[in-house]
C-alpha atoms as a PDB file:
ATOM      1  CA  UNK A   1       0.000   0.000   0.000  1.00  0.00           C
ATOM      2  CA  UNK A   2       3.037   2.467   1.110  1.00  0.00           C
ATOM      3  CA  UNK A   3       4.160   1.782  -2.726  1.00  0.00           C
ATOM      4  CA  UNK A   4       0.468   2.559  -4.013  1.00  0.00           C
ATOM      5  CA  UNK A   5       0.613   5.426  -2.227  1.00  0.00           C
ATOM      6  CA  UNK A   6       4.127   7.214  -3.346  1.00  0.00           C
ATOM      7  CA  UNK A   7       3.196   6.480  -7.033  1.00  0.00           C
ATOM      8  CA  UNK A   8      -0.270   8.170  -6.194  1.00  0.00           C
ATOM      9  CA  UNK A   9       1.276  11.446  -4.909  1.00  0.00           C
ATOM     10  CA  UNK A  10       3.858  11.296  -7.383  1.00  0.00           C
ATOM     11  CA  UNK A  11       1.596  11.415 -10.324  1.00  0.00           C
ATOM     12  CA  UNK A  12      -0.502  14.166  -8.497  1.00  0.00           C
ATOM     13  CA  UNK A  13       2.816  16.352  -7.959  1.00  0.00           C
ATOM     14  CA  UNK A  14       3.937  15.341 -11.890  1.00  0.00           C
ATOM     15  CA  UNK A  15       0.343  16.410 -13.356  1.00  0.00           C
ATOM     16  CA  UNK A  16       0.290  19.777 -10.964  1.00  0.00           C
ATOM     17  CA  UNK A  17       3.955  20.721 -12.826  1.00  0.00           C
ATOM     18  CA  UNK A  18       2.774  20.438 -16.156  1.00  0.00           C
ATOM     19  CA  UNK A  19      -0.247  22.545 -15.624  1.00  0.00           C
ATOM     20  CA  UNK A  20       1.666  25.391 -15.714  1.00  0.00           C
ATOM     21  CA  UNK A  21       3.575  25.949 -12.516  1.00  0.00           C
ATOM     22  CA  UNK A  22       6.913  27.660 -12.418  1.00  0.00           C
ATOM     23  CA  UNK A  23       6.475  29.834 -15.315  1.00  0.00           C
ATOM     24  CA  UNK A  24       6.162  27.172 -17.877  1.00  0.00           C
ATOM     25  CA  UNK A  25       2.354  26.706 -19.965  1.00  0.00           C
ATOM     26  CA  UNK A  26       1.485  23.863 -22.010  1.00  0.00           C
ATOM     27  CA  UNK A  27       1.124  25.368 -25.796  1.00  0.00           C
ATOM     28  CA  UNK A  28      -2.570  24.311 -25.820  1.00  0.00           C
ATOM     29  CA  UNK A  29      -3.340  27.009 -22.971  1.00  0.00           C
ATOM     30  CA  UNK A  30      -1.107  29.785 -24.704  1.00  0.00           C
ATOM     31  CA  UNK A  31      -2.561  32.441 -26.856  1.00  0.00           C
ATOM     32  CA  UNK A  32      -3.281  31.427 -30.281  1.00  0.00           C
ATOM     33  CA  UNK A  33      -0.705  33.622 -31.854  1.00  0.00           C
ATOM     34  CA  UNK A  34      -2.204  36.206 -34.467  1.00  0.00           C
ATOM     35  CA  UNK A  35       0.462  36.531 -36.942  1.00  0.00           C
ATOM     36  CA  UNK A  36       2.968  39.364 -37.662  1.00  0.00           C
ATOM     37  CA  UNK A  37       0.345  42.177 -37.806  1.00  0.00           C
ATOM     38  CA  UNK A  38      -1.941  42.678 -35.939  1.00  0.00           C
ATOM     39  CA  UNK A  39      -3.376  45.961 -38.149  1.00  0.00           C
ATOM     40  CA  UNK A  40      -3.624  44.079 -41.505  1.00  0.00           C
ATOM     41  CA  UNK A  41      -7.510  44.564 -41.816  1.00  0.00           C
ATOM     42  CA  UNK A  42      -7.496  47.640 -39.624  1.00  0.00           C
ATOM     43  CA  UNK A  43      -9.250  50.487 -41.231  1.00  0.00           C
ATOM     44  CA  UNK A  44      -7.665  53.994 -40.798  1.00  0.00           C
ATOM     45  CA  UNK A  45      -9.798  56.971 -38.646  1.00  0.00           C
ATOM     46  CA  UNK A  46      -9.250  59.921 -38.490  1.00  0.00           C
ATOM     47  CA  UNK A  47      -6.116  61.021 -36.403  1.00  0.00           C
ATOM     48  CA  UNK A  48      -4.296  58.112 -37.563  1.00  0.00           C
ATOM     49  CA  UNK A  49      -0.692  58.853 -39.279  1.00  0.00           C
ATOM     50  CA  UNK A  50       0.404  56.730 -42.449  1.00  0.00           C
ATOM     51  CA  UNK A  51       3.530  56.042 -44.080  1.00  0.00           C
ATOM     52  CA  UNK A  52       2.762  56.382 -47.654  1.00  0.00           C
ATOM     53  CA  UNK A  53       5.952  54.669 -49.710  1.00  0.00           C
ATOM     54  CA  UNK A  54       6.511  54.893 -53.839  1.00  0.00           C
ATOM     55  CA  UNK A  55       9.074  52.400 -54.964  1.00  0.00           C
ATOM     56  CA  UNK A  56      11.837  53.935 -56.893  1.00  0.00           C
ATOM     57  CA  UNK A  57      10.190  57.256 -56.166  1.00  0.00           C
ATOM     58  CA  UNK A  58      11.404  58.686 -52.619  1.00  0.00           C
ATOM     59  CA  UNK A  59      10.113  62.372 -53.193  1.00  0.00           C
ATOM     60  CA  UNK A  60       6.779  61.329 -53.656  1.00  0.00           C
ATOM     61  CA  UNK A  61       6.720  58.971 -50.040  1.00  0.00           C
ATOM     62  CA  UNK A  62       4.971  61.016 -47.337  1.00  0.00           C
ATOM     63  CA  UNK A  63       4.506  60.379 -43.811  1.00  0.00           C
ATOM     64  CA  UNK A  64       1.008  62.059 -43.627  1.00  0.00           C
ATOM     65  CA  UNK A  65      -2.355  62.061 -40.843  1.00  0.00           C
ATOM     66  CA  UNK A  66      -5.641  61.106 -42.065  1.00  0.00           C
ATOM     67  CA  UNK A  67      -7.554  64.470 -41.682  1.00  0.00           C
ATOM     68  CA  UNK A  68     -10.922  64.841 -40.140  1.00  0.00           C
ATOM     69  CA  UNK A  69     -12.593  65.093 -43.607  1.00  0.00           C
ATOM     70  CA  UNK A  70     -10.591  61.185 -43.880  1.00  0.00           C
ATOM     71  CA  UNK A  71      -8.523  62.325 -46.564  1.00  0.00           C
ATOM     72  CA  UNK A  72      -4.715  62.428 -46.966  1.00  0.00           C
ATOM     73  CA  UNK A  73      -2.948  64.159 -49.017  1.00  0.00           C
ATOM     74  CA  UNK A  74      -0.380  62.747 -51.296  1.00  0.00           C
ATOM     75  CA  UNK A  75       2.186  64.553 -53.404  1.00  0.00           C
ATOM     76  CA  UNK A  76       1.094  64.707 -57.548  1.00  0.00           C
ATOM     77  CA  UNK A  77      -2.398  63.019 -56.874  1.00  0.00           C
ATOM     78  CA  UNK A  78      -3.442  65.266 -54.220  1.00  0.00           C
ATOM     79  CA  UNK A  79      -6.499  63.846 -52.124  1.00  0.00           C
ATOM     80  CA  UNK A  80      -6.851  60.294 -51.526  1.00  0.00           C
ATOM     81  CA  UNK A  81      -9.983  58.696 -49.067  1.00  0.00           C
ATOM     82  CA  UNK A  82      -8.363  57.052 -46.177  1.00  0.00           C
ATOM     83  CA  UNK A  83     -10.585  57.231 -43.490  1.00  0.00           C
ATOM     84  CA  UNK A  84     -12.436  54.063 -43.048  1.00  0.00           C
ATOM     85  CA  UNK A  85     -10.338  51.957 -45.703  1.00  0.00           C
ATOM     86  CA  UNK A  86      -7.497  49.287 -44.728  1.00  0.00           C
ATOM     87  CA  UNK A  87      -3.914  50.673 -45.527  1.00  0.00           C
ATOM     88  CA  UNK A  88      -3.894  48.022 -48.804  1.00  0.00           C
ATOM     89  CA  UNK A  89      -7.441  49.590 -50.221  1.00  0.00           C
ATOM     90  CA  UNK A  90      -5.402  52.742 -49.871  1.00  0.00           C
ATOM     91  CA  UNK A  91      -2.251  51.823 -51.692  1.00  0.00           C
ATOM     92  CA  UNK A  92      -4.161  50.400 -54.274  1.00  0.00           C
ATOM     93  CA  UNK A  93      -6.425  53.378 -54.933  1.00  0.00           C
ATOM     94  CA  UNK A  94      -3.168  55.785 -55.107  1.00  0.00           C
ATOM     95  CA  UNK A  95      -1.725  53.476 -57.720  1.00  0.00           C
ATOM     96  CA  UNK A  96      -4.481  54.135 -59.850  1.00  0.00           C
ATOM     97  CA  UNK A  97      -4.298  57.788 -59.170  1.00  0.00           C
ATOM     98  CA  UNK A  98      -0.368  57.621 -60.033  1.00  0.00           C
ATOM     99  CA  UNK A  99      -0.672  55.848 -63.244  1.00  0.00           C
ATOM    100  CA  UNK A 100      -1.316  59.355 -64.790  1.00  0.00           C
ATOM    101  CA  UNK A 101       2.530  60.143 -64.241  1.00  0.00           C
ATOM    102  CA  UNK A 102       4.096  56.686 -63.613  1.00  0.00           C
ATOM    103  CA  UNK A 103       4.292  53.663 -65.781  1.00  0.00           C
ATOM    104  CA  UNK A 104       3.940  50.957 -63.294  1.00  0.00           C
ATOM    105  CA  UNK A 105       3.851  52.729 -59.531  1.00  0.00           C
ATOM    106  CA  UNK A 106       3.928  50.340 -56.760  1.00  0.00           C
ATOM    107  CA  UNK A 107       2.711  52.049 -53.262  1.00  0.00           C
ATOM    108  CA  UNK A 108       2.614  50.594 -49.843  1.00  0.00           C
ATOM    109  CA  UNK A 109       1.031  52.359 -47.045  1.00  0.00           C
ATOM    110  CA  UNK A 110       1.584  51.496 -43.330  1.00  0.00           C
ATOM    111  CA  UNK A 111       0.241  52.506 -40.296  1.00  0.00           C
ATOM    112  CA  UNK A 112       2.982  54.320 -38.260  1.00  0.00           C
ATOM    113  CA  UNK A 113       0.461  56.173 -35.559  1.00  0.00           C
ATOM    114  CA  UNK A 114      -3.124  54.520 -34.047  1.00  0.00           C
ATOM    115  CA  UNK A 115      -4.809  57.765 -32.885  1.00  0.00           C
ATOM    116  CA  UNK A 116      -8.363  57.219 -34.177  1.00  0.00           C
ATOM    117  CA  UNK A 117      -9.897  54.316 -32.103  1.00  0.00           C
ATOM    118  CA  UNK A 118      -8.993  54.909 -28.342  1.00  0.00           C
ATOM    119  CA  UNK A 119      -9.971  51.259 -26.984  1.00  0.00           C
ATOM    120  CA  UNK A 120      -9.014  48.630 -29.760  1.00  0.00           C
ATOM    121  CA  UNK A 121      -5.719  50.024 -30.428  1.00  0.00           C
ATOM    122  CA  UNK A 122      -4.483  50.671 -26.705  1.00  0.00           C
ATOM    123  CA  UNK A 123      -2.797  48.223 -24.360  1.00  0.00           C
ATOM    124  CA  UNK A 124      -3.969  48.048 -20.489  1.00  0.00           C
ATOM    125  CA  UNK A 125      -2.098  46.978 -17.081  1.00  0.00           C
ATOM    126  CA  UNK A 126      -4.400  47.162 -14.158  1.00  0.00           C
ATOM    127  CA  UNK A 127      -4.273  46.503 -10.807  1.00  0.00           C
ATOM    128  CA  UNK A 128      -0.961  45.885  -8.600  1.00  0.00           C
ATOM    129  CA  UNK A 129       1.703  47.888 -10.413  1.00  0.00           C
ATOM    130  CA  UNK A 130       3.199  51.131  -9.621  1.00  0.00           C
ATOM    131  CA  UNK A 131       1.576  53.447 -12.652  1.00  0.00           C
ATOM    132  CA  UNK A 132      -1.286  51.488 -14.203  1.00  0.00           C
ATOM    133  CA  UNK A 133      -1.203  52.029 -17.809  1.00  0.00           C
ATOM    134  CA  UNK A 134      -3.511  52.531 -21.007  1.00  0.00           C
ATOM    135  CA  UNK A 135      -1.163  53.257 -23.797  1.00  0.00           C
ATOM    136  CA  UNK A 136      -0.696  53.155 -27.564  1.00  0.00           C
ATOM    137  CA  UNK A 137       0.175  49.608 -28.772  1.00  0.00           C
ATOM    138  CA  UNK A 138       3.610  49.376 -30.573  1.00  0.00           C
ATOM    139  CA  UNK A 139       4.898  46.406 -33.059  1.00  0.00           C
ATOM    140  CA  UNK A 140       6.672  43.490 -30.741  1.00  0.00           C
ATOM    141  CA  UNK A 141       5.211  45.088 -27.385  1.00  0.00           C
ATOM    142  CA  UNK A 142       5.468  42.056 -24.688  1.00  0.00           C
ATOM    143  CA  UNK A 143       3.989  41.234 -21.672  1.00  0.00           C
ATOM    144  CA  UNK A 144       7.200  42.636 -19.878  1.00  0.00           C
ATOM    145  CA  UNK A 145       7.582  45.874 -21.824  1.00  0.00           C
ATOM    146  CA  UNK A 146       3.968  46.881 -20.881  1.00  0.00           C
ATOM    147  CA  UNK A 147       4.560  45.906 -17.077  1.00  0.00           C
ATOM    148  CA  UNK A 148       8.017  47.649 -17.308  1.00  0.00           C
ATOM    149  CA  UNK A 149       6.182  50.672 -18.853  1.00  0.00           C
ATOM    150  CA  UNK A 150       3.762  50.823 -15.835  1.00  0.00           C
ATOM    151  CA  UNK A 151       6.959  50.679 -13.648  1.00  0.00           C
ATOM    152  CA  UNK A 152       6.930  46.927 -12.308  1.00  0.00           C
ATOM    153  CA  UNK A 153       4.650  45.050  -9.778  1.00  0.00           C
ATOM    154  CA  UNK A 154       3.794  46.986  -6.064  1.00  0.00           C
ATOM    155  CA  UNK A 155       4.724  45.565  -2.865  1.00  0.00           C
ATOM    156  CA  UNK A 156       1.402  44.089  -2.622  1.00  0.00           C
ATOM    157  CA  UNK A 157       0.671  42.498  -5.797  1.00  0.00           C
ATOM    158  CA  UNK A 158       0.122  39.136  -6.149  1.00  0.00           C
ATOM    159  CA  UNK A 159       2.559  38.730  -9.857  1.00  0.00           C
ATOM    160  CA  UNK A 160       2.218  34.667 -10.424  1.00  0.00           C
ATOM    161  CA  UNK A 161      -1.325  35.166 -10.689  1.00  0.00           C
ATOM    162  CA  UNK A 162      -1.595  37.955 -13.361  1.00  0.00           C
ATOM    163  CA  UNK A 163      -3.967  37.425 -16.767  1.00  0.00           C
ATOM    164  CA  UNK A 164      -4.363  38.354 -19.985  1.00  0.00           C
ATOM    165  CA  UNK A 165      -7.561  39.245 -21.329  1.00  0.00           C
ATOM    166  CA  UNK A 166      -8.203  39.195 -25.022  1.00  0.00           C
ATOM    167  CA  UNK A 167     -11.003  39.474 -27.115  1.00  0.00           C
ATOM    168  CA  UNK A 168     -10.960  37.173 -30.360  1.00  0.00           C
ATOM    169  CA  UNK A 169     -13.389  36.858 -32.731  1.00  0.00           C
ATOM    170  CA  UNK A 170     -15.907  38.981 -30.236  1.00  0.00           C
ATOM    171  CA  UNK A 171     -14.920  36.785 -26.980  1.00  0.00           C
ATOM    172  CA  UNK A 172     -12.930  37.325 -24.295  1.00  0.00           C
ATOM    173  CA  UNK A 173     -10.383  34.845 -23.361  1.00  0.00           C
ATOM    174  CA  UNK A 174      -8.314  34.782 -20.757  1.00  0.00           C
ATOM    175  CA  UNK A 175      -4.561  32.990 -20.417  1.00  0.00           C
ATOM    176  CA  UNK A 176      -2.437  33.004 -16.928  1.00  0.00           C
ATOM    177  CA  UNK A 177       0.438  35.191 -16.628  1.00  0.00           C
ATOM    178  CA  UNK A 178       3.228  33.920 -14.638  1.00  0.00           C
ATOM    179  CA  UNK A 179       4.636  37.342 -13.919  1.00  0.00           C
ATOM    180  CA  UNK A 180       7.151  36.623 -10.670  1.00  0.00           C
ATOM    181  CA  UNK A 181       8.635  33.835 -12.801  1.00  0.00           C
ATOM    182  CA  UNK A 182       9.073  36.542 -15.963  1.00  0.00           C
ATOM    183  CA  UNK A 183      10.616  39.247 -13.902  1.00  0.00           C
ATOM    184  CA  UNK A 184      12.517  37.082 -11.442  1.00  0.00           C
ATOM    185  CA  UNK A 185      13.425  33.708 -12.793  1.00  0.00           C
ATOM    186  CA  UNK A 186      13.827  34.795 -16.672  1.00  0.00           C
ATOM    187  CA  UNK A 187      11.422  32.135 -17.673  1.00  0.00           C
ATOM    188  CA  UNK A 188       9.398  34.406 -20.505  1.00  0.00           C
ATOM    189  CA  UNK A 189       6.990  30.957 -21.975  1.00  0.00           C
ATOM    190  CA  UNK A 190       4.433  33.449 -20.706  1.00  0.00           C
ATOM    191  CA  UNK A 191       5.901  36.452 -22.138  1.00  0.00           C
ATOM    192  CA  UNK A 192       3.499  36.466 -24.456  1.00  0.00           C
ATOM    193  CA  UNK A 193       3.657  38.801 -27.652  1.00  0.00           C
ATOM    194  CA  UNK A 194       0.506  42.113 -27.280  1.00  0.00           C
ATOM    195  CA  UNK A 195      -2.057  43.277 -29.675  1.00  0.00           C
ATOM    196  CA  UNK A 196      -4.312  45.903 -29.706  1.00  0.00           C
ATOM    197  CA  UNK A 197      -6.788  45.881 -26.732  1.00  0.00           C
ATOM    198  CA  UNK A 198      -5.394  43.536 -24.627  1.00  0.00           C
ATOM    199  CA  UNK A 199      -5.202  44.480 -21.019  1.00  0.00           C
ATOM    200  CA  UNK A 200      -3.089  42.598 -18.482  1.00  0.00           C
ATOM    201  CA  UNK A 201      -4.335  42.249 -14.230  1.00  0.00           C
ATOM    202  CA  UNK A 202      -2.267  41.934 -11.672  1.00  0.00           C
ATOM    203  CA  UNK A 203      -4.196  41.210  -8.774  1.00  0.00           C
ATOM    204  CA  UNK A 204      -3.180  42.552  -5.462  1.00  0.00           C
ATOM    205  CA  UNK A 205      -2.964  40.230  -2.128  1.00  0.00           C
ATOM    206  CA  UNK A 206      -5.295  40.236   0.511  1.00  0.00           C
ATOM    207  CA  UNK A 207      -4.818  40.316   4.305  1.00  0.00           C
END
């Protein structure tokens, strides 16, 4: 029975570590990951800032705002709708406009400033860090850099138990955050990469 009993707590101790403790989460519980872009299909407002490019043609790429009328303005073709296109549909509508004065223009426009929607293209930390934070969402933003940003866990947080919350697809998912391992022990498997309205908790203790 003693041997019975060894294996039993064994297993139970073996199962507990791959759940997740020490920093380390299955794949199957991580964030599906979204790809490199997470403002393919996002359609410009007004505020937003562009990065209009013309191969082979550098005097005629503009770093230019989508004005409130949701045009921007782009040197030789003037005026081009923006405001409630995707960055492609705009490329694609300037290359027609170009054709005029260039044989074959290829355009690529990129979004270099999310200004127009306040919630879906902000990143949150809540709860038990110095300075929580609602900021502008950057390309390769982490887990850690947002934390960082808000100055690091307070002295009565609770860091191993943090969460992200994401919406996909219109529901809200949430995926542990093993915080004290990130900032203490290195171990970054739930370093996860952000996007655009994702907000990170991390709850505080209580006596």
């Amino acid at each position: 029975m003693s041997h019975l009993r060894y294996f039993f707590l064994f297993s139970v101790l073996f199962l507990a570590g791959c759940g997740g403790r020490g920093g380390v989460l299955p794949p199957e519980q991580r964030p599906p990951v979204q790809g490199p872009s997470a403002t393919a299909e996002y359609r410009l407002g007004v505020g937003d800032v562009v990065n209009v490019s013309v191969w082979k043609n550098e005097d005629l790429s503009v770093r230019v705002p989508v004005r409130p009328d949701g045009y921007i303005s782009v040197p030789l073709v003037g005026d081009v709708l923006a405001g409630k296109r995707t960055p492609d549909e705009v490329a694609r509508d300037t290359e027609k406009k170009l054709l005029q004065y260039i044989r074959t223009p290829k355009v690529s426009v990129i979004v270099a400033e999310l200004n127009s929607d306040e919630f879906k293209n902000r990143v949150r930390v809540v709860g038990g860090v110095s300075e929580p934070k609602s900021i502008s969402h950057r390309e390769g933003m982490t887990v850690l850099d947002l934390v960082l940003e808000a100055g690091g866990v307070n002295e009565f947080a609770s860091p191993e138990s943090s969460k992200l919350y994401r919406t996909i697809k219109g529901d809200t998912k949430v995926y542990p955050i093993y915080l004290e391992s990130i900032l203490k022990d290195g171990v970054l498997d739930t370093n996860y990469d952000l996007y655009p309205g994702d907000v990170i908790s991390v709850p505080e203790r209580r006596f």
